[in-house]
PDB file of N, CA and C in Angstrom:
ATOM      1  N   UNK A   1     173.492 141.622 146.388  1.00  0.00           N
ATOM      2  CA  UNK A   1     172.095 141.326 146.093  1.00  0.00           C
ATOM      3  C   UNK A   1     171.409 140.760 147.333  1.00  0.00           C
ATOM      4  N   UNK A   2     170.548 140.967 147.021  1.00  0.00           N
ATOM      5  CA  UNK A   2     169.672 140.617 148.442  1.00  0.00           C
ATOM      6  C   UNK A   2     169.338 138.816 148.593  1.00  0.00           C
ATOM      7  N   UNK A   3     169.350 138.368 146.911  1.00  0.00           N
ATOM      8  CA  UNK A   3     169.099 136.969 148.003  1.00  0.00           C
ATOM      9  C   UNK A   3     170.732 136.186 148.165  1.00  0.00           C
ATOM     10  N   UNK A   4     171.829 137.086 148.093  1.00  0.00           N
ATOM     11  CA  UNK A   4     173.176 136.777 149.285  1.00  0.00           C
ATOM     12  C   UNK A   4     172.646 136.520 150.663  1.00  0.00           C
ATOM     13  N   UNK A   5     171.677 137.204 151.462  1.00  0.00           N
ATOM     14  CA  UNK A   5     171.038 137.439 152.345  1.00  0.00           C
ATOM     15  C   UNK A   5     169.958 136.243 152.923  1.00  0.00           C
ATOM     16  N   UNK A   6     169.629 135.481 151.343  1.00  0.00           N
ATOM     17  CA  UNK A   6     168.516 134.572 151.926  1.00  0.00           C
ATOM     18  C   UNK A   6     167.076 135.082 151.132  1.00  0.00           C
ATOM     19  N   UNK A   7     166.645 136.283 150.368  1.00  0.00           N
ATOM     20  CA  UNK A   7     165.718 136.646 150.329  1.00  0.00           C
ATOM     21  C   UNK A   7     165.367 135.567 149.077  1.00  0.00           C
ATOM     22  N   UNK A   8     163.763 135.495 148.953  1.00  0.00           N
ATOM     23  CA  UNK A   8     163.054 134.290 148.141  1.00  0.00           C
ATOM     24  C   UNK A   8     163.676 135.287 146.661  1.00  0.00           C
ATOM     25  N   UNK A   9     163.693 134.302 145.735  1.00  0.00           N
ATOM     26  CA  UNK A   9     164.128 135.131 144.391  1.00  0.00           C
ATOM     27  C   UNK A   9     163.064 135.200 143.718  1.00  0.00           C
ATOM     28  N   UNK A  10     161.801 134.519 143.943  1.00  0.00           N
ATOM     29  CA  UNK A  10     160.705 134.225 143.063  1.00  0.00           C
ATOM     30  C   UNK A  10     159.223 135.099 143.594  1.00  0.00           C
ATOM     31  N   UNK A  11     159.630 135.857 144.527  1.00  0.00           N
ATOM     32  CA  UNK A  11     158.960 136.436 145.116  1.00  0.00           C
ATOM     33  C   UNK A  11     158.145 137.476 144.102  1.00  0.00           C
ATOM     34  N   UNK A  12     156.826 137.655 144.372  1.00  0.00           N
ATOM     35  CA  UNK A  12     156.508 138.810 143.221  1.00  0.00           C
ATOM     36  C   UNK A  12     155.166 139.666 143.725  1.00  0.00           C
ATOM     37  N   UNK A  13     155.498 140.754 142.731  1.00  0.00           N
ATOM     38  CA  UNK A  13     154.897 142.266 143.270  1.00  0.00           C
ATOM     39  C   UNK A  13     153.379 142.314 143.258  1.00  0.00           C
ATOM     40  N   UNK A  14     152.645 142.970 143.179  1.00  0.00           N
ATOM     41  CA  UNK A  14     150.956 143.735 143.243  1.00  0.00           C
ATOM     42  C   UNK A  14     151.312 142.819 141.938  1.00  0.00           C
ATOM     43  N   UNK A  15     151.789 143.145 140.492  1.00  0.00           N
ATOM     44  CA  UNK A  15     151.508 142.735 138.953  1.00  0.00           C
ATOM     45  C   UNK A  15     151.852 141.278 138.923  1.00  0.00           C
ATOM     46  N   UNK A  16     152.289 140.397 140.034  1.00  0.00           N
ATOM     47  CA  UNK A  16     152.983 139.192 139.318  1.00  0.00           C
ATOM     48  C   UNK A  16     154.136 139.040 139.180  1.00  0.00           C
ATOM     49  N   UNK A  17     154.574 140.415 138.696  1.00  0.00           N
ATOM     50  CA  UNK A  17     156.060 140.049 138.161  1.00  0.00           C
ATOM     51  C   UNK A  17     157.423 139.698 139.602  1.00  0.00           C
ATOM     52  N   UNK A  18     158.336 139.253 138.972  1.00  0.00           N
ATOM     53  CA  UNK A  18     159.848 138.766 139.874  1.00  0.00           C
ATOM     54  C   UNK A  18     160.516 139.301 139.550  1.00  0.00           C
ATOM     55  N   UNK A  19     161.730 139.523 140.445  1.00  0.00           N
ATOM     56  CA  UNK A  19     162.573 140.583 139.930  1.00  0.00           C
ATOM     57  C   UNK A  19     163.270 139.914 138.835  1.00  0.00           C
ATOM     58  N   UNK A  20     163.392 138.639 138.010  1.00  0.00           N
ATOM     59  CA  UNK A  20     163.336 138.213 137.314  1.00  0.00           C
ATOM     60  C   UNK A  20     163.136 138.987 135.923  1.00  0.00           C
ATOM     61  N   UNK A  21     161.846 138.982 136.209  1.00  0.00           N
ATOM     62  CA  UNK A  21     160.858 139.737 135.342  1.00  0.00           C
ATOM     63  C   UNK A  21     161.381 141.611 134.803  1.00  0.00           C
ATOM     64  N   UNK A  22     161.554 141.707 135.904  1.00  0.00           N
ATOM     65  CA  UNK A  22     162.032 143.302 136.028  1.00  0.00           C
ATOM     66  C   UNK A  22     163.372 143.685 135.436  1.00  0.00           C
ATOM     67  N   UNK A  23     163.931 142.770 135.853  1.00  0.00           N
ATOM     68  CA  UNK A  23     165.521 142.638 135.189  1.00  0.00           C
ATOM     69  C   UNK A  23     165.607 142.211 133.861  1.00  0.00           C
ATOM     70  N   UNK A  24     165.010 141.351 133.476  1.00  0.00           N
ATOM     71  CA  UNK A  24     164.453 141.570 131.641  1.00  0.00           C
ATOM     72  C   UNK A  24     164.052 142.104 131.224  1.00  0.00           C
ATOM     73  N   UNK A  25     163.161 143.016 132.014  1.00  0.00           N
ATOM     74  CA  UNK A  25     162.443 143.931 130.964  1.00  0.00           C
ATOM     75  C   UNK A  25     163.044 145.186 130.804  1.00  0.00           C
ATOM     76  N   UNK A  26     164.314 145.642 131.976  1.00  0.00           N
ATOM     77  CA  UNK A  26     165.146 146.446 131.828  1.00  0.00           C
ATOM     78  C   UNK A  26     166.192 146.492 130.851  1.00  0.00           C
ATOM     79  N   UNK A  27     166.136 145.443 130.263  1.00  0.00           N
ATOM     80  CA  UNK A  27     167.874 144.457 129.814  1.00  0.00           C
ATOM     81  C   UNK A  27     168.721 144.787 130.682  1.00  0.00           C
ATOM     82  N   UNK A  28     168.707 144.124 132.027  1.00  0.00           N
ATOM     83  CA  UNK A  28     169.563 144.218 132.960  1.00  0.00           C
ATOM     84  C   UNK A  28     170.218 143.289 132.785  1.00  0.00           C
ATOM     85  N   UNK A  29     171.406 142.660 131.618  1.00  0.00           N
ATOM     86  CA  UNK A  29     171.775 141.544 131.593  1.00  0.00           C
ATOM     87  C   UNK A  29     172.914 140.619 132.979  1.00  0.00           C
ATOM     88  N   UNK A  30     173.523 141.030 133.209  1.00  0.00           N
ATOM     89  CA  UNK A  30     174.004 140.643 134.572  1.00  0.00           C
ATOM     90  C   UNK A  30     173.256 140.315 135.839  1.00  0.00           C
ATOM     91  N   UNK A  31     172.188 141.004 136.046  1.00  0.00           N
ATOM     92  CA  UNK A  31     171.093 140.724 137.182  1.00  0.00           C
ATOM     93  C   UNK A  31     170.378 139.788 136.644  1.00  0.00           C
ATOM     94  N   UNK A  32     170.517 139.571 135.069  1.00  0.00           N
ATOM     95  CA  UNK A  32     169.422 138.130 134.472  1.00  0.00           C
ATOM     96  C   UNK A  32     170.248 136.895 134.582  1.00  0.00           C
ATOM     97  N   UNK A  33     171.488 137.130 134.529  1.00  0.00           N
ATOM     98  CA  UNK A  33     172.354 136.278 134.506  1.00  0.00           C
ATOM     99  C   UNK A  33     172.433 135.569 135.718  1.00  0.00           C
ATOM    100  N   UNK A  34     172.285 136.204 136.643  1.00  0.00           N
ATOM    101  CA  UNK A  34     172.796 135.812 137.821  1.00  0.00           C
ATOM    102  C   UNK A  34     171.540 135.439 138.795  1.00  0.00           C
ATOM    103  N   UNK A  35     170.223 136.008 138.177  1.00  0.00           N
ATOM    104  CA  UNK A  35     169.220 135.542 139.218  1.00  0.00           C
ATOM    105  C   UNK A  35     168.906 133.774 138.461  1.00  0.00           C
ATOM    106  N   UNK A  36     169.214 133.762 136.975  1.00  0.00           N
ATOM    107  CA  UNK A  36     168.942 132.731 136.571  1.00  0.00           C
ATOM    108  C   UNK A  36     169.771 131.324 137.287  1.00  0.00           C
ATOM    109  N   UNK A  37     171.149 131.780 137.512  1.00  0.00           N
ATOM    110  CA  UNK A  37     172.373 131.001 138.172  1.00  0.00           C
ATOM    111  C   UNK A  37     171.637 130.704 139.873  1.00  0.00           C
ATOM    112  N   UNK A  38     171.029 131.830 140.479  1.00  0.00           N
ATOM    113  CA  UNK A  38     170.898 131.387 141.562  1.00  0.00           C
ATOM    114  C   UNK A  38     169.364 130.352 141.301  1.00  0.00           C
ATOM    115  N   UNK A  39     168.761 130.258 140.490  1.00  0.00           N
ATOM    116  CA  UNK A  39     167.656 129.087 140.108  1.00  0.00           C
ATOM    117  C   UNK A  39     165.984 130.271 139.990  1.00  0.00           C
ATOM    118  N   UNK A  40     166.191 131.143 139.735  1.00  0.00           N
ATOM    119  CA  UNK A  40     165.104 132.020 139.186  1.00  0.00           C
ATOM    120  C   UNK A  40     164.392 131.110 138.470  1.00  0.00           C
ATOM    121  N   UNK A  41     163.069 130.701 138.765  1.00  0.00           N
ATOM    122  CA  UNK A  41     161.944 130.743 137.405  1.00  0.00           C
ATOM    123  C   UNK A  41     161.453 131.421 136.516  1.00  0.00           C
ATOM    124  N   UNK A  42     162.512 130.741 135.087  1.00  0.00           N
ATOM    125  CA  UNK A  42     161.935 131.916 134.310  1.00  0.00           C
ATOM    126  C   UNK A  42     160.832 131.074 133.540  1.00  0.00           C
ATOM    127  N   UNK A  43     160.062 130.238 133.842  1.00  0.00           N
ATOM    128  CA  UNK A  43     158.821 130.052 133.254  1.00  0.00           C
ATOM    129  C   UNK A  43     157.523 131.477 134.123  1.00  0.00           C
ATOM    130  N   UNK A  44     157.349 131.593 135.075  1.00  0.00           N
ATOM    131  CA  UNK A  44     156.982 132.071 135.977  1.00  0.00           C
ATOM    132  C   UNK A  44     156.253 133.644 134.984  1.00  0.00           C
ATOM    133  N   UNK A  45     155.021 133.185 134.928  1.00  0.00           N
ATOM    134  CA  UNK A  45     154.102 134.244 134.549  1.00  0.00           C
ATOM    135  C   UNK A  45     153.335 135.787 135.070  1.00  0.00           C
ATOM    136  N   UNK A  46     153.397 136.884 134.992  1.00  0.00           N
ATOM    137  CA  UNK A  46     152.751 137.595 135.645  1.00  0.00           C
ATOM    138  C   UNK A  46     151.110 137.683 135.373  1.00  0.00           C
ATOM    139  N   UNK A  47     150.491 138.356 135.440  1.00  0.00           N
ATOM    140  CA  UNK A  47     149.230 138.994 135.971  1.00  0.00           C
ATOM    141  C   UNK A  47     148.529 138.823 133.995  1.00  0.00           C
ATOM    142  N   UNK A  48     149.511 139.660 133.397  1.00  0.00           N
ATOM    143  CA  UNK A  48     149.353 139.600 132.063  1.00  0.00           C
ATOM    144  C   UNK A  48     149.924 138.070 131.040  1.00  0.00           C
ATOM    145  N   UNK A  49     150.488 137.302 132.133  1.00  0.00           N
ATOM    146  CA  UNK A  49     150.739 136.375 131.205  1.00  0.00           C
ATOM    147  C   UNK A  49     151.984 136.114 130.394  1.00  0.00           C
ATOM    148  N   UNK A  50     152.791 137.393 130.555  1.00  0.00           N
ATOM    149  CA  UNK A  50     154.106 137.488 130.309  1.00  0.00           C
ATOM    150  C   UNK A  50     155.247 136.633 130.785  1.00  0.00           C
ATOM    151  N   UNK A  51     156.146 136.162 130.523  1.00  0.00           N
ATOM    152  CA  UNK A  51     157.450 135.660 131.135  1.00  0.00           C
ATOM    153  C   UNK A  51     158.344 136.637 131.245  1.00  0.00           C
ATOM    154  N   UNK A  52     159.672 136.500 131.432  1.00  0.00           N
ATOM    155  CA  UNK A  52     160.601 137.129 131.360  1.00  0.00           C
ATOM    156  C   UNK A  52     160.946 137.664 130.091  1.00  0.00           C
ATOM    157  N   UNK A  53     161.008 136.300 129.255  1.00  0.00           N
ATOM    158  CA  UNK A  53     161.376 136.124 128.311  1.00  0.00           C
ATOM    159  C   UNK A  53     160.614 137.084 127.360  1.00  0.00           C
ATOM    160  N   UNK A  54     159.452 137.249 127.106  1.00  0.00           N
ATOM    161  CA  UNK A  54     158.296 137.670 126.802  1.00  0.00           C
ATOM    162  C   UNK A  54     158.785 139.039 126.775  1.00  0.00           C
ATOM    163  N   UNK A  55     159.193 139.638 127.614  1.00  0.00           N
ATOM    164  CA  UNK A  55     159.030 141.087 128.487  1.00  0.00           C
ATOM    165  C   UNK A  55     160.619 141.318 127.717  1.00  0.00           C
ATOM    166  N   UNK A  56     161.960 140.829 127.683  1.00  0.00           N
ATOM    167  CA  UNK A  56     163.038 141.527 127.045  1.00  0.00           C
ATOM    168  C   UNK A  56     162.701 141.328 125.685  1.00  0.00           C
ATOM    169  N   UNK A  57     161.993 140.484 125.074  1.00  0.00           N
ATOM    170  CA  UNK A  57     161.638 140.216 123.824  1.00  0.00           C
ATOM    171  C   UNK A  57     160.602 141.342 122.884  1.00  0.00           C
ATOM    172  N   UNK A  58     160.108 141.645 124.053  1.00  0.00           N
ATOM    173  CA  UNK A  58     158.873 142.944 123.302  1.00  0.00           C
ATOM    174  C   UNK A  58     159.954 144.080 123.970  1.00  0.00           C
ATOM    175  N   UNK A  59     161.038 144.173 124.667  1.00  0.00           N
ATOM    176  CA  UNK A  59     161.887 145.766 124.378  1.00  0.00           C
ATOM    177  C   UNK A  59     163.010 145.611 123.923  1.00  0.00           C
ATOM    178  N   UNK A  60     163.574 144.616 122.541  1.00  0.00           N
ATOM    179  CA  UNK A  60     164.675 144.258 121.916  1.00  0.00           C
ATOM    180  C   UNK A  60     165.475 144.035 122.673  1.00  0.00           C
ATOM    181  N   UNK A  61     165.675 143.697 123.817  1.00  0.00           N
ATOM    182  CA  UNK A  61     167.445 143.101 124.496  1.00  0.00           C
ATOM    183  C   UNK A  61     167.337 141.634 124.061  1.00  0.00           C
ATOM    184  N   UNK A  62     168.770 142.149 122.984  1.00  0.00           N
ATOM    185  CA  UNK A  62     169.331 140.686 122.322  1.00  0.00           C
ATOM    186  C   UNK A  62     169.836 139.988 122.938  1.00  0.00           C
ATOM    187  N   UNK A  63     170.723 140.624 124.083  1.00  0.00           N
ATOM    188  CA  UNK A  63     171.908 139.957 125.255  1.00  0.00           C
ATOM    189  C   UNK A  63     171.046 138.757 126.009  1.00  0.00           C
ATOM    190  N   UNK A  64     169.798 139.495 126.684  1.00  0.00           N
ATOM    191  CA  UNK A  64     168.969 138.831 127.593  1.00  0.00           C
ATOM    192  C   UNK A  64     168.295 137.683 126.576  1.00  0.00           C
ATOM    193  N   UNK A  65     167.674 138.090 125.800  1.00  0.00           N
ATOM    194  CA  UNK A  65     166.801 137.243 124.832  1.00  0.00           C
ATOM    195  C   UNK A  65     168.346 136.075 124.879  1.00  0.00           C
ATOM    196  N   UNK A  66     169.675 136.733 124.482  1.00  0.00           N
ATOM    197  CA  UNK A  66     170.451 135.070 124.216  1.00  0.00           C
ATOM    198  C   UNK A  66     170.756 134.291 125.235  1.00  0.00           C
ATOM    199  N   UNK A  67     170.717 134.833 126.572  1.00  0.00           N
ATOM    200  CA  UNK A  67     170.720 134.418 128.106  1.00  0.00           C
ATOM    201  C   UNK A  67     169.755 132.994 128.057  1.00  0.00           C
ATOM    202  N   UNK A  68     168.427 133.233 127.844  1.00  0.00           N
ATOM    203  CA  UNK A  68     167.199 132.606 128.009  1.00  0.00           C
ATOM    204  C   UNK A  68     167.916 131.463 127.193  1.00  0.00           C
ATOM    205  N   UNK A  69     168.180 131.603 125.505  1.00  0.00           N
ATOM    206  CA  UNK A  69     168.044 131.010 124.650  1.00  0.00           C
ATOM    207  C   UNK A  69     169.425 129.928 125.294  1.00  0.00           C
ATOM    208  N   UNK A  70     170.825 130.208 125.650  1.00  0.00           N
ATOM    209  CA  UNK A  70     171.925 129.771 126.249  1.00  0.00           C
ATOM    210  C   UNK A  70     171.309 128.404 127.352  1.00  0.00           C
ATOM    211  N   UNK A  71     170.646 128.958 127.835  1.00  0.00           N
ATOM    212  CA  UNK A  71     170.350 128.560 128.981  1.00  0.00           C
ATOM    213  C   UNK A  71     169.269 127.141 128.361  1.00  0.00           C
ATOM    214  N   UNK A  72     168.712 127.175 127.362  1.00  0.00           N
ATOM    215  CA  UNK A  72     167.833 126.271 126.949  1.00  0.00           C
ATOM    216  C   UNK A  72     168.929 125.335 125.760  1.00  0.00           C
ATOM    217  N   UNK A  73     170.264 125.489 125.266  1.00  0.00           N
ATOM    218  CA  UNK A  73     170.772 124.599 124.653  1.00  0.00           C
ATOM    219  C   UNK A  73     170.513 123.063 124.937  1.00  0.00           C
ATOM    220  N   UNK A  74     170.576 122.733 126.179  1.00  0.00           N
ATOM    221  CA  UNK A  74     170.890 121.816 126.909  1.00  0.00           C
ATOM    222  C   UNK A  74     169.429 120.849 126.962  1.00  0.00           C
ATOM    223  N   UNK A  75     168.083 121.665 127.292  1.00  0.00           N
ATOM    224  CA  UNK A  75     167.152 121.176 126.799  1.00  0.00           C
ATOM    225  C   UNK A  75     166.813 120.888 125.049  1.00  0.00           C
ATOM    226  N   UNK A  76     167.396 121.461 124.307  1.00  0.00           N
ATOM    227  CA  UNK A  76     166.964 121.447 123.019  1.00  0.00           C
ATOM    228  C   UNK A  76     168.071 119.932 122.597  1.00  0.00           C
ATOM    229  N   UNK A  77     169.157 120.115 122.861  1.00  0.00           N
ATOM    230  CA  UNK A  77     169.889 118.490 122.734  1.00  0.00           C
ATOM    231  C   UNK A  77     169.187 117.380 123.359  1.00  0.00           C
ATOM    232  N   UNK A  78     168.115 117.183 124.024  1.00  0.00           N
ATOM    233  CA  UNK A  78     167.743 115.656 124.264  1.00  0.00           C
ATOM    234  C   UNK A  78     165.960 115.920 123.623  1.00  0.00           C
ATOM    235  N   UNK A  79     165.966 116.331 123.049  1.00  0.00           N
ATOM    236  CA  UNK A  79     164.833 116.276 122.431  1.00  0.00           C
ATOM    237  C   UNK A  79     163.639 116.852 122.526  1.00  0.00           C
ATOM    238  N   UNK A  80     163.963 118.384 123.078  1.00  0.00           N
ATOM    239  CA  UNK A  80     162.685 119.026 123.413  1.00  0.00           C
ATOM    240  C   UNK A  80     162.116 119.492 121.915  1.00  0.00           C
ATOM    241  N   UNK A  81     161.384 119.016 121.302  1.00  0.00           N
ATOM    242  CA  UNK A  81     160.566 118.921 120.131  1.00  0.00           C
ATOM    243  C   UNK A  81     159.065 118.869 120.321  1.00  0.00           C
ATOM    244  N   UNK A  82     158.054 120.138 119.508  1.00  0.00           N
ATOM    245  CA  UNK A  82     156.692 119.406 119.902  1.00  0.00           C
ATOM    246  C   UNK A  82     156.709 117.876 118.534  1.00  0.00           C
ATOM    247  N   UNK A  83     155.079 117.809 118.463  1.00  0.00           N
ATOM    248  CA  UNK A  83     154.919 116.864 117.243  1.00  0.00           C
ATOM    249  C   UNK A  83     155.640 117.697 115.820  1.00  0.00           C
ATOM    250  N   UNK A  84     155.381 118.530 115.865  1.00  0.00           N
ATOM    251  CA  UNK A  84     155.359 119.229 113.886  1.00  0.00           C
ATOM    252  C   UNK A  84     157.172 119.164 114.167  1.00  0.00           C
ATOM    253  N   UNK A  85     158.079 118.752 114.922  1.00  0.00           N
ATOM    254  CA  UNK A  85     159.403 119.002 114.885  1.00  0.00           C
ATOM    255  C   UNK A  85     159.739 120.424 114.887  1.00  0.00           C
ATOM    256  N   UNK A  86     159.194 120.553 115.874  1.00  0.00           N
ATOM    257  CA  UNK A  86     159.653 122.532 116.131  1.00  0.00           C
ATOM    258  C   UNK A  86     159.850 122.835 117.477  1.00  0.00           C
ATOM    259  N   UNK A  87     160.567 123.904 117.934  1.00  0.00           N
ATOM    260  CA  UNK A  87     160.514 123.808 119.198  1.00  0.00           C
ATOM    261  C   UNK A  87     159.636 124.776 119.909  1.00  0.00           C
ATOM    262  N   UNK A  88     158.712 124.795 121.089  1.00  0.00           N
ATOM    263  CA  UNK A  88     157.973 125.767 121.572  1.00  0.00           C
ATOM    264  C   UNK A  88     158.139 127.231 121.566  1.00  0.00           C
ATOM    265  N   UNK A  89     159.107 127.251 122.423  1.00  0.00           N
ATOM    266  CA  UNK A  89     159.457 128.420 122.731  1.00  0.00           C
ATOM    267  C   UNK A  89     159.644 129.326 121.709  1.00  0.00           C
ATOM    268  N   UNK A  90     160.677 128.348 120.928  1.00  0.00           N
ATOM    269  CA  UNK A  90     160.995 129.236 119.217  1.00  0.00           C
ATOM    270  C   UNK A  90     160.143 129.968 118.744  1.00  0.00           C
ATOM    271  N   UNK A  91     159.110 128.677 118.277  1.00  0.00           N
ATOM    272  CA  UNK A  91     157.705 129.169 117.802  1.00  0.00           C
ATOM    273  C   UNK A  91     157.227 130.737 118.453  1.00  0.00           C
ATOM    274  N   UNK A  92     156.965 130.456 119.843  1.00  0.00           N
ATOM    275  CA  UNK A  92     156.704 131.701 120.947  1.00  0.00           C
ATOM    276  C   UNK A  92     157.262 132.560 120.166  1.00  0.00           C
ATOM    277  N   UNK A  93     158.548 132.812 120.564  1.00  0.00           N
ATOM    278  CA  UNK A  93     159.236 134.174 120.255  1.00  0.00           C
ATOM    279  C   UNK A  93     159.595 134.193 119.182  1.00  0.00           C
ATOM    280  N   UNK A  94     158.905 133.629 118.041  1.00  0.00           N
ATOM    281  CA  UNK A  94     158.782 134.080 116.653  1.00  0.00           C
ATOM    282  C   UNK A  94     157.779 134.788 116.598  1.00  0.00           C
ATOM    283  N   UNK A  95     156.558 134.462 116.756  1.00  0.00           N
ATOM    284  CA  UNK A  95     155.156 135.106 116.952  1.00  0.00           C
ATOM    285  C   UNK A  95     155.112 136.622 117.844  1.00  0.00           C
ATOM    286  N   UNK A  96     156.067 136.386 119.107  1.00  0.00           N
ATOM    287  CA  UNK A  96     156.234 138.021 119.283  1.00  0.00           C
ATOM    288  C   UNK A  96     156.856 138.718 118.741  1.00  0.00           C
ATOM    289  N   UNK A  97     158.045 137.943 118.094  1.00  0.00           N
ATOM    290  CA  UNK A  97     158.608 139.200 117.105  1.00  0.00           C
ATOM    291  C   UNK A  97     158.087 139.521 116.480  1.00  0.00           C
ATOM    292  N   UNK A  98     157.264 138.698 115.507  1.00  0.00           N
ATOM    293  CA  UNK A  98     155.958 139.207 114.688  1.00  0.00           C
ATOM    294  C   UNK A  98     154.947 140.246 114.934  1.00  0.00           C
ATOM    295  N   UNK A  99     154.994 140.215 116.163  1.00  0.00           N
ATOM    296  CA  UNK A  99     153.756 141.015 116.639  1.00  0.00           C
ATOM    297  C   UNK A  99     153.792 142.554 116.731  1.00  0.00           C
ATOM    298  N   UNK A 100     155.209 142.453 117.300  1.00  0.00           N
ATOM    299  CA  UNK A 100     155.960 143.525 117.368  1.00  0.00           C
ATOM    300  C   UNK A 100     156.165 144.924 116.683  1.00  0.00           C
ATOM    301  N   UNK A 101     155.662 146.016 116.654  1.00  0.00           N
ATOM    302  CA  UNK A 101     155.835 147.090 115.506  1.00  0.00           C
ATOM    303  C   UNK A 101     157.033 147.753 115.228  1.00  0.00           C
ATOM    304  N   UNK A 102     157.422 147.996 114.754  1.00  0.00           N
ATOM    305  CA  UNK A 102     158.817 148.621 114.255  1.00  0.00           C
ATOM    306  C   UNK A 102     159.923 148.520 115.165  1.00  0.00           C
ATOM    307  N   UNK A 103     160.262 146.517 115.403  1.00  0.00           N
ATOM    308  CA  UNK A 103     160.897 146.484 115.933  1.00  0.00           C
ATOM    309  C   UNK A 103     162.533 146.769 115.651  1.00  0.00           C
ATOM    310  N   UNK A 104     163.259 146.666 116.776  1.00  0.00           N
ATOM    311  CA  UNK A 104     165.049 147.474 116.930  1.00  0.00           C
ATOM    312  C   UNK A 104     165.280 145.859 116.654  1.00  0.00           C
ATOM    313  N   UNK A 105     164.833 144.888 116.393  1.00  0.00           N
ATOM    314  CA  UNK A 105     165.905 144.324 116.643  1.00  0.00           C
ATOM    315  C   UNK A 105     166.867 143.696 115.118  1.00  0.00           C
ATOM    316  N   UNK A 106     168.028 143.519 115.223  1.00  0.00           N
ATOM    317  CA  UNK A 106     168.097 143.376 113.783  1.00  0.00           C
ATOM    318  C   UNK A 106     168.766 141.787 113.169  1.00  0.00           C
ATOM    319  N   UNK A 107     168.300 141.229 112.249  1.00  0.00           N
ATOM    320  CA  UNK A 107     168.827 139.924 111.829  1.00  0.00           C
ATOM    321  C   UNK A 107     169.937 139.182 112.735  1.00  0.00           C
ATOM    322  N   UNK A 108     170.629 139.943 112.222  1.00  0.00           N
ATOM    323  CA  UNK A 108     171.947 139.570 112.605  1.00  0.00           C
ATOM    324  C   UNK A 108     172.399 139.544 114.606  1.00  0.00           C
ATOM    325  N   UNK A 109     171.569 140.048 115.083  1.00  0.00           N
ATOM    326  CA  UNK A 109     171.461 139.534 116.382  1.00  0.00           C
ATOM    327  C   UNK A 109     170.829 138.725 117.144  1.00  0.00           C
ATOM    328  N   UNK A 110     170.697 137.380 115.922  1.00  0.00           N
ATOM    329  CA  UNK A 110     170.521 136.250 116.281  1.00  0.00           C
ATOM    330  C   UNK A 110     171.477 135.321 115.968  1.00  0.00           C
TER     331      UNK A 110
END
């Protein structure tokens, strides 16, 4: 990979997006894995407002979607809660699944 090399990981295109971004929206799960390990921002919005997260979430990759979610255990144990006792993000990617039309993804791959 190129940032073996040194290259910025957060770097992003004409749209905003990071290869971050690109690699989720592919379900490239290993390239998500690993840009996240080298310290990728995956808050990091494009042009449209999308995250990463956002972007494997509207093309069903469960793997990636559980990457994100893995990766946030650790915040959700010390108390990341809004007021109503819910957690943000959740909320988030409940509402896109919602949004979603005849989505692939199925129960049980959560």
């Amino acid at each position: 990979m190129l940032i073996d090399r040194g290259a910025r990981i957060d770097l992003t295109d004409k749209d905003g997006r990071t290869a971050l971004m690109d690699a989720a929206l592919g379900g490239h799960y290993d390239v998500v894995q690993r840009l996240l390990k080298e310290g990728a921002d995956e808050d990091m919005v494009d042009q449209h407002g999308e995250t990463a997260l956002a972007m494997a979430t509207r093309q069903g990759h469960a793997d990636v979607i559980r990457e994100f979610e893995n990766r946030r255990k650790k915040y959700r144990q010390f108390g990341g809660l809004d007021s109503l006792g819910t957690q943000p993000y959740l909320k988030k990617l409940g509402d896109i699944l919602k949004s979603m039309p005849n989505t692939s993804l199925n129960r049980e791959d959560f």
